[in-house]
N, C-alpha and C. Protein backbone atom coordinates (compact mmCIF):
# COMPACT_ATOMS: atom_id res chain seq x y z
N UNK A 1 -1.77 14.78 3.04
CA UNK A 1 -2.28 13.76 3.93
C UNK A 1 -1.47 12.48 3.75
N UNK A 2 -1.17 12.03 4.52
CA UNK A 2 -0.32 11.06 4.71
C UNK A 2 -1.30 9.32 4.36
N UNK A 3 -0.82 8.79 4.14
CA UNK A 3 -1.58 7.65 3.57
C UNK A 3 -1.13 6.19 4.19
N UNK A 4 -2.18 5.07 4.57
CA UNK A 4 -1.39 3.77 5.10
C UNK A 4 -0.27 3.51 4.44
N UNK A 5 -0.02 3.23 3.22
CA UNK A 5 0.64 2.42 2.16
C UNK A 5 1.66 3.52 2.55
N UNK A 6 1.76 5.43 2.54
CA UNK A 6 2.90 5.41 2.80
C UNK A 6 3.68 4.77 4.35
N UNK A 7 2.96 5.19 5.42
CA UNK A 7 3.22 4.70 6.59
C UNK A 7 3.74 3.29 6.90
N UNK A 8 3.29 2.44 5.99
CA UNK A 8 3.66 0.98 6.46
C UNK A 8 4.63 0.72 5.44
N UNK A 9 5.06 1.43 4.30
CA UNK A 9 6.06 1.17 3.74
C UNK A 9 7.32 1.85 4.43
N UNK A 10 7.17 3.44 4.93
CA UNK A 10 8.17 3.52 6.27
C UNK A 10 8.83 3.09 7.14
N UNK A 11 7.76 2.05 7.82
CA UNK A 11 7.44 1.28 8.81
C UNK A 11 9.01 0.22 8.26
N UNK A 12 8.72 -0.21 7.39
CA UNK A 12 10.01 -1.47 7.01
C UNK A 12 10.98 -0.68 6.36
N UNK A 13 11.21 0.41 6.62
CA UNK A 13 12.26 1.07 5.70
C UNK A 13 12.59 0.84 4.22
N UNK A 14 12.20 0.98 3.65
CA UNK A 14 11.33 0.64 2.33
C UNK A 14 11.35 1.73 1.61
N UNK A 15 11.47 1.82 0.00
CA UNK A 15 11.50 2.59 -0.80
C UNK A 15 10.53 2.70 -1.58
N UNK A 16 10.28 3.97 -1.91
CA UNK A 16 9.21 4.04 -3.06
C UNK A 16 9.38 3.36 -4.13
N UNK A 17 10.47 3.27 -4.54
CA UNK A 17 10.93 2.22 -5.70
C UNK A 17 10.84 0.51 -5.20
N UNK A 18 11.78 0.44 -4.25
CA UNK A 18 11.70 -0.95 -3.92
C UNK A 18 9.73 -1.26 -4.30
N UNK A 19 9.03 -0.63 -3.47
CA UNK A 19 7.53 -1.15 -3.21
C UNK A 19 7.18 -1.38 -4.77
N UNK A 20 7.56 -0.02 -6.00
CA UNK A 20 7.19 -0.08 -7.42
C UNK A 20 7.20 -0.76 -8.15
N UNK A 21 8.72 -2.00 -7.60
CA UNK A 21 8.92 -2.86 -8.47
C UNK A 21 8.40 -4.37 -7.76
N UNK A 22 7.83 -4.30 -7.13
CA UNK A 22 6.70 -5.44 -6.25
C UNK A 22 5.66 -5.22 -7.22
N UNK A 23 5.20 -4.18 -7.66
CA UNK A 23 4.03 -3.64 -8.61
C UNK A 23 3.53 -3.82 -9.83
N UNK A 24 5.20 -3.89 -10.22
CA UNK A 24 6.06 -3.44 -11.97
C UNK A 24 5.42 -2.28 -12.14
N UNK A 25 5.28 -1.57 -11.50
CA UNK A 25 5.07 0.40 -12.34
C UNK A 25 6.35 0.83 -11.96
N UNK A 26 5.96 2.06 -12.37
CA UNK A 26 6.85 3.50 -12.00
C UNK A 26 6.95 3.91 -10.26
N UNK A 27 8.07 4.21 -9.87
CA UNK A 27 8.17 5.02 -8.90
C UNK A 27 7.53 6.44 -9.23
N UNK A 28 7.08 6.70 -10.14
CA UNK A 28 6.62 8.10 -10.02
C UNK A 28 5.04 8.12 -10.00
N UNK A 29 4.57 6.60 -10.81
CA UNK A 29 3.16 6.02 -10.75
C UNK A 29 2.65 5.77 -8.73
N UNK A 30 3.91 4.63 -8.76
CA UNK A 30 3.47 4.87 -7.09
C UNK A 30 3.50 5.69 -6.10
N UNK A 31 3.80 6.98 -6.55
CA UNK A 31 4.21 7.65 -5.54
C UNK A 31 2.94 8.38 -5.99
N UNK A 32 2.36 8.69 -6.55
CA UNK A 32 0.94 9.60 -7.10
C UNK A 32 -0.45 8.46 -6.11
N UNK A 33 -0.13 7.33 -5.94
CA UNK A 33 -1.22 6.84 -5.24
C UNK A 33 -0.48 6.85 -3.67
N UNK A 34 0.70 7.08 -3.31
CA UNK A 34 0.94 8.03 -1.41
C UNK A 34 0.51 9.29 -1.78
N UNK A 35 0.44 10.04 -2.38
CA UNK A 35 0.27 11.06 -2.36
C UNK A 35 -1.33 11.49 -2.81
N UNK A 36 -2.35 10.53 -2.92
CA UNK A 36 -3.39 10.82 -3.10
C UNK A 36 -4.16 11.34 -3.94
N UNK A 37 -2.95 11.58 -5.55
CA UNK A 37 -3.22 11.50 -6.97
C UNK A 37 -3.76 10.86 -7.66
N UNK A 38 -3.45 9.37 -7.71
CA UNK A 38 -4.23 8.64 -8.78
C UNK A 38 -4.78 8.03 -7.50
N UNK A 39 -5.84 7.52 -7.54
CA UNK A 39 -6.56 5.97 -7.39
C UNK A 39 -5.81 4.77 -7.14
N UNK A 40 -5.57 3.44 -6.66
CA UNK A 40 -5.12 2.40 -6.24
C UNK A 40 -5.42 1.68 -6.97
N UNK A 41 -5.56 0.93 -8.33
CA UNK A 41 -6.31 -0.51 -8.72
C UNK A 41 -6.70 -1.24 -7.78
N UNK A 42 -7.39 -2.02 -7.80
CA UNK A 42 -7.72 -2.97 -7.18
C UNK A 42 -6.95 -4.45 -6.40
N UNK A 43 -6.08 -4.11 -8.31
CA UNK A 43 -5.32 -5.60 -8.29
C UNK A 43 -3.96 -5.16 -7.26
N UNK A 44 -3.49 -3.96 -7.49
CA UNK A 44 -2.33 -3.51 -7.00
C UNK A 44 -2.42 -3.51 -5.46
N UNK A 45 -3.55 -2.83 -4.92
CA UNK A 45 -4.29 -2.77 -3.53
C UNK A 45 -4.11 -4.02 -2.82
N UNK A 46 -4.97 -5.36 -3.61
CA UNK A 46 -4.52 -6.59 -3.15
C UNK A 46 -3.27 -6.92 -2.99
N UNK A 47 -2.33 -6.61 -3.93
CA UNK A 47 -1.06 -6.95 -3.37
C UNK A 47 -0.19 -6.44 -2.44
N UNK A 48 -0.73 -5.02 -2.25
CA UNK A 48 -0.28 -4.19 -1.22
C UNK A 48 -0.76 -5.25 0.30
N UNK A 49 -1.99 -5.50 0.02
CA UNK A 49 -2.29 -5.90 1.41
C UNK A 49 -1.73 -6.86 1.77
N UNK A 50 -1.84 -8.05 0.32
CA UNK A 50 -0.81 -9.18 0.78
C UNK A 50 0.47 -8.97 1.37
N UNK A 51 1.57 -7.85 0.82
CA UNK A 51 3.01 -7.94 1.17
C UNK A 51 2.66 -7.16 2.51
N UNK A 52 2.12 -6.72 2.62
CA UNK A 52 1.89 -5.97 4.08
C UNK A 52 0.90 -7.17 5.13
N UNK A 53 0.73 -8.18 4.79
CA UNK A 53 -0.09 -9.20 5.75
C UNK A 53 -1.05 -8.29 6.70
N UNK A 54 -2.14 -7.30 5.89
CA UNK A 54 -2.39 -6.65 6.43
C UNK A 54 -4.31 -6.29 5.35
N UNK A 55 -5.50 -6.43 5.82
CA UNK A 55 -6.42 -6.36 4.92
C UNK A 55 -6.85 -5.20 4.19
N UNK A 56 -7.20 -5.49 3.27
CA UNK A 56 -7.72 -3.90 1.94
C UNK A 56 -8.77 -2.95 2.76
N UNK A 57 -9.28 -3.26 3.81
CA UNK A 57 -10.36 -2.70 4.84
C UNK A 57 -9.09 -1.76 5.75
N UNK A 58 -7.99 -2.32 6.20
CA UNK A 58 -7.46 -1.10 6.39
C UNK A 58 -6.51 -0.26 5.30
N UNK A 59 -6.27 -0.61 4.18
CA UNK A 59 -6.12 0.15 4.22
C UNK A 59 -6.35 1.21 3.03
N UNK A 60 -7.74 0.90 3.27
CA UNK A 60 -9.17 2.12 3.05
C UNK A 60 -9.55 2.68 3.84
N UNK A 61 -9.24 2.50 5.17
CA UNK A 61 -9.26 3.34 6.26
C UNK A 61 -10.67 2.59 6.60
N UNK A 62 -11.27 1.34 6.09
CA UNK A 62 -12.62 0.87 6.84
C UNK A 62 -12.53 0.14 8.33
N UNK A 63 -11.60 -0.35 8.62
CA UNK A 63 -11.33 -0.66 9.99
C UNK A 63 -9.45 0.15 10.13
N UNK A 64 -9.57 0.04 12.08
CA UNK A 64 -8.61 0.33 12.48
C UNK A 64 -7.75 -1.13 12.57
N UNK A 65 -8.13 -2.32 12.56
CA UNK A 65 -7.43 -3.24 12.43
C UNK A 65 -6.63 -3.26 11.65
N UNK A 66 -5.30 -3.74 11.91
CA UNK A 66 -4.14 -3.72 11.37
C UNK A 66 -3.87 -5.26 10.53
N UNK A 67 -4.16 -5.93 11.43
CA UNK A 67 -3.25 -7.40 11.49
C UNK A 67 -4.18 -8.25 11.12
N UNK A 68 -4.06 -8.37 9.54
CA UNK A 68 -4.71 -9.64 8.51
C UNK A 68 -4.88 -11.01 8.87
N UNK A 69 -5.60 -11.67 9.47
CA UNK A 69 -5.05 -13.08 9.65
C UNK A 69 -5.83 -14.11 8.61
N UNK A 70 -5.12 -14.77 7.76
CA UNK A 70 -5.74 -15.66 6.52
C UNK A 70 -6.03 -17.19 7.63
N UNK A 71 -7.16 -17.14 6.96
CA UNK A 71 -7.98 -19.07 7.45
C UNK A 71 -7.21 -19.73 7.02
């Protein structure tokens, strides 16, 4: 099953590594949460959403909204 985080890291042509070291893990750590192995932290999730200007509601799949907009 294909996952947001992988899709929108596609999306910018983007590496599993490049995204890992936004993270400081492993490319092999991040690639187990596209692939639906480990779990997401929390803290990591947030930053996903931040570099993706994009909210943790999508992408938990709780809304189809895409496009984060900060107050």
């Amino acid at each position: 099953m294909k996952t947001r985080i992988r899709d929108l890291r596609e999306d910018r042509d983007l590496t599993q590594n490049e995204v890992s070291k936004l993270l400081n893990i492993s490319q092999v750590a991040y690639s187990y949460y596209e692939l639906n192995k480990r779990n997401i932290p929390l803290d990591y999730l947030c930053k996903l959403a931040d570099f993706y200007n994009v909210s943790v509601d999508y992408l938990l799949y709780r809304t189809e909204k895409k496009v984060f907009i900060k107050n």
